[in-house]
C-alpha atoms as a PDB file:
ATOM      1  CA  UNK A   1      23.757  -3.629 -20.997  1.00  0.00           C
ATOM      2  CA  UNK A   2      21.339  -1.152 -20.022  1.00  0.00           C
ATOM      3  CA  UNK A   3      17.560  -1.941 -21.429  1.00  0.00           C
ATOM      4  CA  UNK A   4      17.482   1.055 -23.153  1.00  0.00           C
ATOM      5  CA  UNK A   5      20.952   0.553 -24.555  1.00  0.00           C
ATOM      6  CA  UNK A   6      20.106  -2.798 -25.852  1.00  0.00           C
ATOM      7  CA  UNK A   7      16.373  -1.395 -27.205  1.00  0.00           C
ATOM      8  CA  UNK A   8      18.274   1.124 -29.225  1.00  0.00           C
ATOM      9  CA  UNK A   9      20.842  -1.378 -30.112  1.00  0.00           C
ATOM     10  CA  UNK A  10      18.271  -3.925 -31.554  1.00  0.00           C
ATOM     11  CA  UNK A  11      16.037  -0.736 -33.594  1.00  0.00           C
ATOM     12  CA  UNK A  12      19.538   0.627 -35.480  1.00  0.00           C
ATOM     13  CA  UNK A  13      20.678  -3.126 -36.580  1.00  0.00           C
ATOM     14  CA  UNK A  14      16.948  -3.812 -37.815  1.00  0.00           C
ATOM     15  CA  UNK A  15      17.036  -0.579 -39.472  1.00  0.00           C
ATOM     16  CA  UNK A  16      20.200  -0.936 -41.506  1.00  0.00           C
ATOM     17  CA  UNK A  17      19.063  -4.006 -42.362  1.00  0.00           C
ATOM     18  CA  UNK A  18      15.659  -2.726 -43.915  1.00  0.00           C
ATOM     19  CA  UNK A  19      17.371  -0.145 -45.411  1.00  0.00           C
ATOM     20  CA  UNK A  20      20.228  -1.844 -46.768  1.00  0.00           C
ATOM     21  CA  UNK A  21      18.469  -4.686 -48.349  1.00  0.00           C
ATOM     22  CA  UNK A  22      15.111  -3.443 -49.445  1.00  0.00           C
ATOM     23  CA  UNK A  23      17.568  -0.896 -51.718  1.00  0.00           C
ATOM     24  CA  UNK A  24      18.822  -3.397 -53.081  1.00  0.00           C
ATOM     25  CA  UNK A  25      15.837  -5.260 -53.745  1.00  0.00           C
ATOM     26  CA  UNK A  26      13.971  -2.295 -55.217  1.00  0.00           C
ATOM     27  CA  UNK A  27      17.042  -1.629 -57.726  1.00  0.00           C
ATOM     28  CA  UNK A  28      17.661  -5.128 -58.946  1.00  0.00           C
ATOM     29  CA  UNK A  29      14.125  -4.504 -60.827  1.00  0.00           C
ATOM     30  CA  UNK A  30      13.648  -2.118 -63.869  1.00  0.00           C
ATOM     31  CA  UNK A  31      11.214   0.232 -62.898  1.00  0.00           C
ATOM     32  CA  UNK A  32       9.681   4.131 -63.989  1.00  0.00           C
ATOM     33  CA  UNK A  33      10.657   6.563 -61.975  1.00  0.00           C
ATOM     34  CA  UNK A  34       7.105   6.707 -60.734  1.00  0.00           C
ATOM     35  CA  UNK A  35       6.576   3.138 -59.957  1.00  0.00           C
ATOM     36  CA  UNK A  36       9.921   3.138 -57.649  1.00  0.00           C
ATOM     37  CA  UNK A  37       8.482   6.258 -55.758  1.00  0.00           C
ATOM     38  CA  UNK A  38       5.728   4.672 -54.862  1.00  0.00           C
ATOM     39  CA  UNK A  39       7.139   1.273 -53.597  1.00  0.00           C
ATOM     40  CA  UNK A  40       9.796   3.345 -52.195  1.00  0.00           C
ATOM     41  CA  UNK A  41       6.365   5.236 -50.377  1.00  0.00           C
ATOM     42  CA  UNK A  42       5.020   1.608 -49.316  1.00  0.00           C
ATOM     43  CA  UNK A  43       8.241   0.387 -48.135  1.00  0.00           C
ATOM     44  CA  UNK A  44       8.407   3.422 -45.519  1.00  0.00           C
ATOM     45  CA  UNK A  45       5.189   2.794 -44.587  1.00  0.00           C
ATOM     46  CA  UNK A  46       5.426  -1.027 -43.976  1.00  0.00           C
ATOM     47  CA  UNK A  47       9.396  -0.135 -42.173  1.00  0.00           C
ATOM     48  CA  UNK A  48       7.207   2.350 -39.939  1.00  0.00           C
ATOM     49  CA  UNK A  49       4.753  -0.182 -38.917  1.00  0.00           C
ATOM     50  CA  UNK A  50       6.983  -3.241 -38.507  1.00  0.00           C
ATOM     51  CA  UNK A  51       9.576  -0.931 -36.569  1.00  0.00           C
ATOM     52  CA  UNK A  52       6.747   0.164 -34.011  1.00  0.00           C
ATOM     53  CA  UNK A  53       5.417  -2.931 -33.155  1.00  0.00           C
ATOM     54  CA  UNK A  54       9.160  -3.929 -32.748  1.00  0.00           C
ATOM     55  CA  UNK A  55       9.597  -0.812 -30.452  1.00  0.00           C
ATOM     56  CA  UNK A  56       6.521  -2.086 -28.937  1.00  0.00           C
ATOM     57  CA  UNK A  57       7.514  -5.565 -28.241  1.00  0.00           C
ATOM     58  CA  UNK A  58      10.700  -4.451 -26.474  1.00  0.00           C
ATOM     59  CA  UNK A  59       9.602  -1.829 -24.600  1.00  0.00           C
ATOM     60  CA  UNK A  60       6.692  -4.444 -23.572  1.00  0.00           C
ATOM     61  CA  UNK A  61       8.912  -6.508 -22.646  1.00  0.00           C
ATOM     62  CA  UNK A  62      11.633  -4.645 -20.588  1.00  0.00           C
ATOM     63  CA  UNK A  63       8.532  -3.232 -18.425  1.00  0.00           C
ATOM     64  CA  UNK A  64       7.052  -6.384 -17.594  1.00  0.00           C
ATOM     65  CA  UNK A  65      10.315  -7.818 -16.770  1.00  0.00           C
ATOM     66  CA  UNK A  66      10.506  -4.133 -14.244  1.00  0.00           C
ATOM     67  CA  UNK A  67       7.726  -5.148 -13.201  1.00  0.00           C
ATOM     68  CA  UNK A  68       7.861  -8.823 -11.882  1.00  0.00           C
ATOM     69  CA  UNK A  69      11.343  -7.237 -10.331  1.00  0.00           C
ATOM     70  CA  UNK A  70       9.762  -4.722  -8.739  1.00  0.00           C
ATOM     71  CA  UNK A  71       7.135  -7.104  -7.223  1.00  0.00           C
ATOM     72  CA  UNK A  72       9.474  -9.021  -5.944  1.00  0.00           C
ATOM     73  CA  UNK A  73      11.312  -6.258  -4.563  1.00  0.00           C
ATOM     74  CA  UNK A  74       7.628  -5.545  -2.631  1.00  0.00           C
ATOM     75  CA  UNK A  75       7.181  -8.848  -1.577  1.00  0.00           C
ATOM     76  CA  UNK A  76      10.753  -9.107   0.285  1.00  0.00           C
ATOM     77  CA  UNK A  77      10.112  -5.821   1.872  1.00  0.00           C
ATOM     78  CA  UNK A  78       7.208  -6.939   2.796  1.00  0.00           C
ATOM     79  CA  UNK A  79       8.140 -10.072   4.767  1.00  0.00           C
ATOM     80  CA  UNK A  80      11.045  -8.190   6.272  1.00  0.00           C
ATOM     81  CA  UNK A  81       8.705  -5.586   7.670  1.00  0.00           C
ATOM     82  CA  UNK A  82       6.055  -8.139   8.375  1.00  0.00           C
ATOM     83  CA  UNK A  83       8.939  -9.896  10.447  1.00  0.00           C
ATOM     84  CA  UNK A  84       9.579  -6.593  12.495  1.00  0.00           C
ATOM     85  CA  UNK A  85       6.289  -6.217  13.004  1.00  0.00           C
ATOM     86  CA  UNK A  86       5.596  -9.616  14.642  1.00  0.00           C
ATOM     87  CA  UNK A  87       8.563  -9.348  16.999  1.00  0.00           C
ATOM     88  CA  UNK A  88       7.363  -5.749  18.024  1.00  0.00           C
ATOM     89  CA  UNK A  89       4.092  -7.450  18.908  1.00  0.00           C
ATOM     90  CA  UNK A  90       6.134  -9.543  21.102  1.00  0.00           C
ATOM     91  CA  UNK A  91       7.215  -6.779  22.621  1.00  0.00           C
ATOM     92  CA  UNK A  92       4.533  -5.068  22.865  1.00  0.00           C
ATOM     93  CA  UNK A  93       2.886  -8.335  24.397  1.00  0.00           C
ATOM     94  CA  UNK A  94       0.018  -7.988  22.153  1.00  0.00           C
ATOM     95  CA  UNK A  95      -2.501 -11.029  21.185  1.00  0.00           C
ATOM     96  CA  UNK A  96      -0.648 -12.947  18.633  1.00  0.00           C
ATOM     97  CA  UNK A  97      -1.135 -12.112  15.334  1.00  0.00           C
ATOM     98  CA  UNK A  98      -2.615  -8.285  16.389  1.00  0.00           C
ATOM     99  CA  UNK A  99      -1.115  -6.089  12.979  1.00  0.00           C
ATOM    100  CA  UNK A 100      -1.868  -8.636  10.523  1.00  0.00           C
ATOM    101  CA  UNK A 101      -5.026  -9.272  11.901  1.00  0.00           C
ATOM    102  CA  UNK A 102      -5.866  -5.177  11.786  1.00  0.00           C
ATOM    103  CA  UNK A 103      -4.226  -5.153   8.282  1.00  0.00           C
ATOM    104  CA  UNK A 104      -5.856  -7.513   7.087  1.00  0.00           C
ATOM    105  CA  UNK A 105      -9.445  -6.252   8.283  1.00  0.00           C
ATOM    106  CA  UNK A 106      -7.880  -2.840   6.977  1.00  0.00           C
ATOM    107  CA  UNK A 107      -7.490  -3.234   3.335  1.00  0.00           C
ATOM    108  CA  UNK A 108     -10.606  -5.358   3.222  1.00  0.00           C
ATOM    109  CA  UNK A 109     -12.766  -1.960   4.569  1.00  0.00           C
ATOM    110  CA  UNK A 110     -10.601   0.146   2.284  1.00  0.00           C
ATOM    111  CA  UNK A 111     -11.884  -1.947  -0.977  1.00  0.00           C
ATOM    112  CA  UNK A 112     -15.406  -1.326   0.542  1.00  0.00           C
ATOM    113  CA  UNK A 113     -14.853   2.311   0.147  1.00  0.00           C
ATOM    114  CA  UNK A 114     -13.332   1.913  -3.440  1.00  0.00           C
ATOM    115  CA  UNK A 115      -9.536   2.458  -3.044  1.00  0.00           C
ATOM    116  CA  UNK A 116      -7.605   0.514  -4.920  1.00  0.00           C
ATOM    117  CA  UNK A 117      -3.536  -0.282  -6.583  1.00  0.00           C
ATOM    118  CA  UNK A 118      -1.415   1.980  -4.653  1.00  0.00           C
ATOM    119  CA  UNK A 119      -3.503   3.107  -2.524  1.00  0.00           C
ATOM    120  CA  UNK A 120      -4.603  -0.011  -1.112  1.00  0.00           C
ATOM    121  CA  UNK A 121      -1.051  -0.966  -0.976  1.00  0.00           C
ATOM    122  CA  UNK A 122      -0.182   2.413   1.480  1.00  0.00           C
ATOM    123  CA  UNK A 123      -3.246   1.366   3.458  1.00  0.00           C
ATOM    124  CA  UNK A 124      -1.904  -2.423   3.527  1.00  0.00           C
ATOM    125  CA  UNK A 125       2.268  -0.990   4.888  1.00  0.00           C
ATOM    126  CA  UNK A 126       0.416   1.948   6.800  1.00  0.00           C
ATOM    127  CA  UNK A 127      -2.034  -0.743   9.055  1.00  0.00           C
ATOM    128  CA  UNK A 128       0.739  -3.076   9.153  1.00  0.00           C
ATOM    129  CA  UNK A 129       3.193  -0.532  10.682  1.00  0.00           C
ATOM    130  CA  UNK A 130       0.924   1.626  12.488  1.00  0.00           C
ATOM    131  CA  UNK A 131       2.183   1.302  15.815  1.00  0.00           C
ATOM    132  CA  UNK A 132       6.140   1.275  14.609  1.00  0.00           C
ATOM    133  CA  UNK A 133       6.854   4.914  16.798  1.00  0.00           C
ATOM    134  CA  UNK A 134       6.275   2.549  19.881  1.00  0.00           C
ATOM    135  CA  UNK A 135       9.740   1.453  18.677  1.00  0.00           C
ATOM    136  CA  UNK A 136      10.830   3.828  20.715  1.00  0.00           C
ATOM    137  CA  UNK A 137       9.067   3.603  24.136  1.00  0.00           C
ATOM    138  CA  UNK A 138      10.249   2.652  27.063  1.00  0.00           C
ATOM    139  CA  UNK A 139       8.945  -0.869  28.277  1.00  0.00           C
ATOM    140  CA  UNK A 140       7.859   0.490  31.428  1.00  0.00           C
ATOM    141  CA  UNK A 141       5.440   2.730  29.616  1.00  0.00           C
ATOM    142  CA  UNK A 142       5.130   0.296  26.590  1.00  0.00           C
ATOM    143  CA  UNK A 143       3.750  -2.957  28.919  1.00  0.00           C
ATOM    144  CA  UNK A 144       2.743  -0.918  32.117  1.00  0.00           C
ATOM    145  CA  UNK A 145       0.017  -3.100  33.518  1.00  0.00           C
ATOM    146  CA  UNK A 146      -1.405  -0.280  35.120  1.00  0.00           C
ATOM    147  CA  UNK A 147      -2.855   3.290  34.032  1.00  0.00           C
ATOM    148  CA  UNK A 148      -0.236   5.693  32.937  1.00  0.00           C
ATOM    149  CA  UNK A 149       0.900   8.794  34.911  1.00  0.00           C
ATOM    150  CA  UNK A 150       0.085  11.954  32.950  1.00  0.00           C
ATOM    151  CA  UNK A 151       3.765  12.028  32.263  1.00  0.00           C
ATOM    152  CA  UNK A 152       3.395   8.325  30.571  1.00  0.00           C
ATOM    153  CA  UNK A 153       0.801   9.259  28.752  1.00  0.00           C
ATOM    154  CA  UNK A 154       2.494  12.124  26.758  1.00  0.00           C
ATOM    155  CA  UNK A 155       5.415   9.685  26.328  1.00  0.00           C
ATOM    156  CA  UNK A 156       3.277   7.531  24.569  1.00  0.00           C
ATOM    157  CA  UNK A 157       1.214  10.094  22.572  1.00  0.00           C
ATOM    158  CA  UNK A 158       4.685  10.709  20.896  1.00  0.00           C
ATOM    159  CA  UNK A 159       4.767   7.475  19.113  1.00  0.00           C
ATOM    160  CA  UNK A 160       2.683   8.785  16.458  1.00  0.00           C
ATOM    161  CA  UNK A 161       5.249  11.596  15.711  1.00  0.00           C
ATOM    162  CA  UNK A 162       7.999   9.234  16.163  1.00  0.00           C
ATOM    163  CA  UNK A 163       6.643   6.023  13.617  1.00  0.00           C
ATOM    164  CA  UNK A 164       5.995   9.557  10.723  1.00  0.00           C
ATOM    165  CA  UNK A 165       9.702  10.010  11.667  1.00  0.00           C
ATOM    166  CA  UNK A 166      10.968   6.483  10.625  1.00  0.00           C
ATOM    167  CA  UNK A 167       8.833   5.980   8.067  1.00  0.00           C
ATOM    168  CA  UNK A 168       9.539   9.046   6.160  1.00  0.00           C
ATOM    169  CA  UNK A 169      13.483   8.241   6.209  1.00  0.00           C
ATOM    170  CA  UNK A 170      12.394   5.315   4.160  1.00  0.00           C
ATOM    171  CA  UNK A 171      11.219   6.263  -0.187  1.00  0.00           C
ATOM    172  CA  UNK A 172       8.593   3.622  -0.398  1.00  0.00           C
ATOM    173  CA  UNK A 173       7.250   4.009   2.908  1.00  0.00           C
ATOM    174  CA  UNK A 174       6.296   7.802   2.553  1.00  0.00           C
ATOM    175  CA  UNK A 175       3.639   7.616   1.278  1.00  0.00           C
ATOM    176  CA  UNK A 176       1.594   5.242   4.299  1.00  0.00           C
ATOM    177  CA  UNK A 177       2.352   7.477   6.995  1.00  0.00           C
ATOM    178  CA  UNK A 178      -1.057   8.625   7.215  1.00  0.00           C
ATOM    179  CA  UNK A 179      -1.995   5.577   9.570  1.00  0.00           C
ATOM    180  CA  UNK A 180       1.078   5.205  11.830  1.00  0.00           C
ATOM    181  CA  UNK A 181       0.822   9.122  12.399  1.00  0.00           C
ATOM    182  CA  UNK A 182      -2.919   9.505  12.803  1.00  0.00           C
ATOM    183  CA  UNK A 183      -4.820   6.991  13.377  1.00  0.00           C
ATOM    184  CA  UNK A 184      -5.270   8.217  17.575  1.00  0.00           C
ATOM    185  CA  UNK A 185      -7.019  11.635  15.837  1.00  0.00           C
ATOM    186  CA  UNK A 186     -10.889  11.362  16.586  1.00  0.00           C
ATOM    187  CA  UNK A 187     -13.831  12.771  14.347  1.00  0.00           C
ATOM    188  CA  UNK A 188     -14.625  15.163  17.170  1.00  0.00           C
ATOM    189  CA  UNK A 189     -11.416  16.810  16.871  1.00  0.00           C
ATOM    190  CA  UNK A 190     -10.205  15.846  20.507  1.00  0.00           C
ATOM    191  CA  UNK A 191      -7.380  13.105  19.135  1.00  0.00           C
ATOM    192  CA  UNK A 192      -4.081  13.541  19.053  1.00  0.00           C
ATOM    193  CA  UNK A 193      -0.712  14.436  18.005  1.00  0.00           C
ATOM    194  CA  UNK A 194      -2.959  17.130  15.970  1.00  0.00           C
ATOM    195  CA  UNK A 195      -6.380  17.402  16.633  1.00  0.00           C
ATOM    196  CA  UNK A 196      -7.487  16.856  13.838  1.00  0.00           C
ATOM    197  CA  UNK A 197     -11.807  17.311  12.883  1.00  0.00           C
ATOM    198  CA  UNK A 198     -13.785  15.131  10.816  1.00  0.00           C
ATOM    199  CA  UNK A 199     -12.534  14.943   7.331  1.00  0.00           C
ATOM    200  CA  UNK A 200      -9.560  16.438   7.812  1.00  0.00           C
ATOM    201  CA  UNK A 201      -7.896  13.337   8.797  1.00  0.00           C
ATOM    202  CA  UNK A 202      -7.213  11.057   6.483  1.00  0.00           C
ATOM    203  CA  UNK A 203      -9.687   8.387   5.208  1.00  0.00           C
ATOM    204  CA  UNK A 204      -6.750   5.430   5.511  1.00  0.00           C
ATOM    205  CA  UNK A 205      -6.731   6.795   9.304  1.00  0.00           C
ATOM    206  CA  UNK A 206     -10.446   6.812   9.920  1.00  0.00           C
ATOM    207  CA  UNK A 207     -10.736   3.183   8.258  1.00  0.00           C
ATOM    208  CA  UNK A 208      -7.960   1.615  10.252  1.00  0.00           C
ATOM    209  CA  UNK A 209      -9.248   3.745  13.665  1.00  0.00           C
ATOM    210  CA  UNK A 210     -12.736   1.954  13.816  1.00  0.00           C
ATOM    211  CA  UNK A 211     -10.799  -1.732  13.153  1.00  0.00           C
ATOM    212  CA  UNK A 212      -8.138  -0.570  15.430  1.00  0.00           C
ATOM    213  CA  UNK A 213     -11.081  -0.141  18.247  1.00  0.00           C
ATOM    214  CA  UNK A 214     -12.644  -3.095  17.327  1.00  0.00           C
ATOM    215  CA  UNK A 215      -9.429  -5.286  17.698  1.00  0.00           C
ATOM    216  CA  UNK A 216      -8.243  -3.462  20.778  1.00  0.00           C
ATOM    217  CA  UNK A 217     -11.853  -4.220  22.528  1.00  0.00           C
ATOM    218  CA  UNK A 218     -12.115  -7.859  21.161  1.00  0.00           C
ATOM    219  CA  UNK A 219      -8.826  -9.065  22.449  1.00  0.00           C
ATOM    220  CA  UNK A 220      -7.308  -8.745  25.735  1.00  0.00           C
ATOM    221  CA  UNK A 221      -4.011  -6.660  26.538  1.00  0.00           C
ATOM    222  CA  UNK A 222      -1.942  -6.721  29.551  1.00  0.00           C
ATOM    223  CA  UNK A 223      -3.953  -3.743  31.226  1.00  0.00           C
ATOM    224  CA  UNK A 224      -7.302  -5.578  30.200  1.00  0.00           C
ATOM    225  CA  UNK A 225      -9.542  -8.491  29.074  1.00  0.00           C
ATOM    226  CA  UNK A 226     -11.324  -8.964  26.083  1.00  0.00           C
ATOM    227  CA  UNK A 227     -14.498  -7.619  25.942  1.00  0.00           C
ATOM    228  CA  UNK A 228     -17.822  -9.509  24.969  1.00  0.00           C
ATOM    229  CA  UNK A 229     -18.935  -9.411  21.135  1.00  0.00           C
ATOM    230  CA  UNK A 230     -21.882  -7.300  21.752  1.00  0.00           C
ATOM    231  CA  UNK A 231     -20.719  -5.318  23.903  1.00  0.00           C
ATOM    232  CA  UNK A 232     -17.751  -4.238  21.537  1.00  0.00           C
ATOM    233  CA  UNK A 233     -20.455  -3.775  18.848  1.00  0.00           C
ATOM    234  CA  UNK A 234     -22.140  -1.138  20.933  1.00  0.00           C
ATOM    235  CA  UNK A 235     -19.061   0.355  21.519  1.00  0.00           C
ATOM    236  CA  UNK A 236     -18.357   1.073  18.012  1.00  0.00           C
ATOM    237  CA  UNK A 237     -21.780   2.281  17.327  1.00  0.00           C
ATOM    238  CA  UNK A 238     -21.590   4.598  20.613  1.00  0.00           C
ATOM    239  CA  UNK A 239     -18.400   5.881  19.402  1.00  0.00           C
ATOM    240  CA  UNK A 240     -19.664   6.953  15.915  1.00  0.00           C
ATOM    241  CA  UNK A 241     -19.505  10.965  15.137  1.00  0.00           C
ATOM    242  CA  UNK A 242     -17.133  11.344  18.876  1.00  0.00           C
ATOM    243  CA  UNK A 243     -14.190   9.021  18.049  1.00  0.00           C
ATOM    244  CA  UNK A 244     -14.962   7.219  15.043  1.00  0.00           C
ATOM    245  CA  UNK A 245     -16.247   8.129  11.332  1.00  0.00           C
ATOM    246  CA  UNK A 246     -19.657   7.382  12.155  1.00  0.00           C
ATOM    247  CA  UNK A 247     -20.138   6.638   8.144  1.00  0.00           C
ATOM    248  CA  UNK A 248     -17.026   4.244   8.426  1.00  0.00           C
ATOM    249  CA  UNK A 249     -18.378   2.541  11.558  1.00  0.00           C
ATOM    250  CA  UNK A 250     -21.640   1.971   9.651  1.00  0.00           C
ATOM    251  CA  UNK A 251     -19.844   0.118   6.291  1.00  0.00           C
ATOM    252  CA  UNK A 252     -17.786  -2.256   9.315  1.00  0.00           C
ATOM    253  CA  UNK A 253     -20.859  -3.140  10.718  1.00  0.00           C
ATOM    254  CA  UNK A 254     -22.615  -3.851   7.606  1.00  0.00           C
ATOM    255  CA  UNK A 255     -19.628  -6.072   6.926  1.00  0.00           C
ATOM    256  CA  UNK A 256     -18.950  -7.139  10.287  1.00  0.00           C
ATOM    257  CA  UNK A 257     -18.910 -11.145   9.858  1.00  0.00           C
ATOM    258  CA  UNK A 258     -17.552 -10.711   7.101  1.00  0.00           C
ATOM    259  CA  UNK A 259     -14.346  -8.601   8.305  1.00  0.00           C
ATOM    260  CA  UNK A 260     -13.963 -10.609  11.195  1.00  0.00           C
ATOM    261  CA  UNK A 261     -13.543 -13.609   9.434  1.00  0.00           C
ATOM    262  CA  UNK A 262     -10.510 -11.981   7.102  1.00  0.00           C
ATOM    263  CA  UNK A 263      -9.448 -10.344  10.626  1.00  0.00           C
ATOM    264  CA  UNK A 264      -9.089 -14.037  11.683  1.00  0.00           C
ATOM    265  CA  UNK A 265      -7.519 -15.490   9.003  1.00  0.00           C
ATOM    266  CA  UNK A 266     -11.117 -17.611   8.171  1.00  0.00           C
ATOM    267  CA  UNK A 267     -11.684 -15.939   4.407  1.00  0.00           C
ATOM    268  CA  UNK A 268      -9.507 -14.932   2.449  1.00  0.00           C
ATOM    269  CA  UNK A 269      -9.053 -10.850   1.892  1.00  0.00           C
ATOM    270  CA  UNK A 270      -9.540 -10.917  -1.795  1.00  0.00           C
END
């Protein structure tokens, strides 16, 4: 049975109940005309106020059983993406552990600036699946060793386009596209697939950019090794108001142990 079938169900049978019996009730005594009005009055009232915080109840009840359903729901979509994800590391040949470790260091910067519920949760899919157009690539482009020809390079400047594509045929993942599909735009307006300028792009985009640097730096890929700490730290600072939210790259660094350690799994997010 539907829940509101069975709501509606359980209001009419208390109702006809009430009615029914409190009649009969109110009859079986010898009373004015005026003294039956007015228990007839307080009987409404009372059948009102029972009634709603029956309606209450239910309802109450039905949601909160939606929503442990729908958390679980989120969960296993979650650990099925989370899955993808690690094998498209593999893939990719990235450090182990590369999109938690940015999601992770993502949401925490994205409390820092005050978002919260669901849009901490877009941030959380968005980071997690920001690199889900490379999908798509060729592995000689994907795991070239090497620089790219200017022909490789527009191939891969397309995965931004092509992980908005995927993620928009997908209801619950609309609405954290703003990461996969620009988080290579730049505060000086040079980035791509749009060129976007300073605020224009979206904050989830800026915030994951300057962790996306970081962790890109820190760790070494298969065209690079890792740079040192401090000199990564100069980096960021360097690239503040030319690639990177300058006001962003100032709350990471005023965080910056503290990040790294949720990057690295050594504190907990929350």
């Amino acid at each position: 049975m539907k829940p509101q079938f069975r709501i509606v169900a359980i209001y009419v049978v208390v109702a006809l109940l009430w009615v029914f019996f409190s009649d009969r009730l109110l009859l079986s005594f010898e009373m004015d005309t005026r003294t039956l009005s007015l228990l007839h009055t307080i009987k409404g009232c009372f059948y009102v106020v029972v009634t709603g915080a029956l309606l209450y109840w239910l309802i109450g009840r039905d949601v909160r059983r939606m929503d442990r359903l729908n958390h679980l729901l989120l969960t296993g979509n979650e650990q099925s993406l989370r899955a993808l994800v690690s094998a498209m590391d593999v893939r990719h040949k990235e450090t182990r552990d590369h999109s938690e470790r940015v999601m992770r260091m993502t949401v925490a910067l994205a409390r820092r600036v005050g978002l919260e519920g669901d849009a901490l949760r877009h941030v959380r899919f968005g980071a997690l699946l920001h690199d889900i157009g490379k999908l798509a690539l060729p592995d000689a482009v994907l795991i070239k060793p090497g620089p790219l020809t200017p022909e490789e390079t527009l191939l891969m400047r397309r995965h931004p386009a092509l992980g908005r594509d995927l993620l928009m045929r997908t209801a619950f993942l609309r609405p954290a596209i703003d990461i996969p599909f620009a988080h290579h735009e730049r505060w000086d307006g040079t980035g791509y697939p749009r060129g976007l300028r300073g605020e224009d792009i979206p904050l989830a985009a800026r915030l994951f950019s300057v962790v996306d640097v970081w962790d890109a730096l820190s760790f070494p890929r298969v065209y690079k090794p890792a740079w040192p700490e401090l000199e990564v730290i100069e980096y960021l600072r360097d690239a503040a108001g030319g690639q990177l939210d300058p006001s962003i790259v100032a709350l990471f660094l005023e965080h910056y142990d503290e990040l790294k350690d949720i990057g690295l799994g050594q504190l907990s997010p929350d």
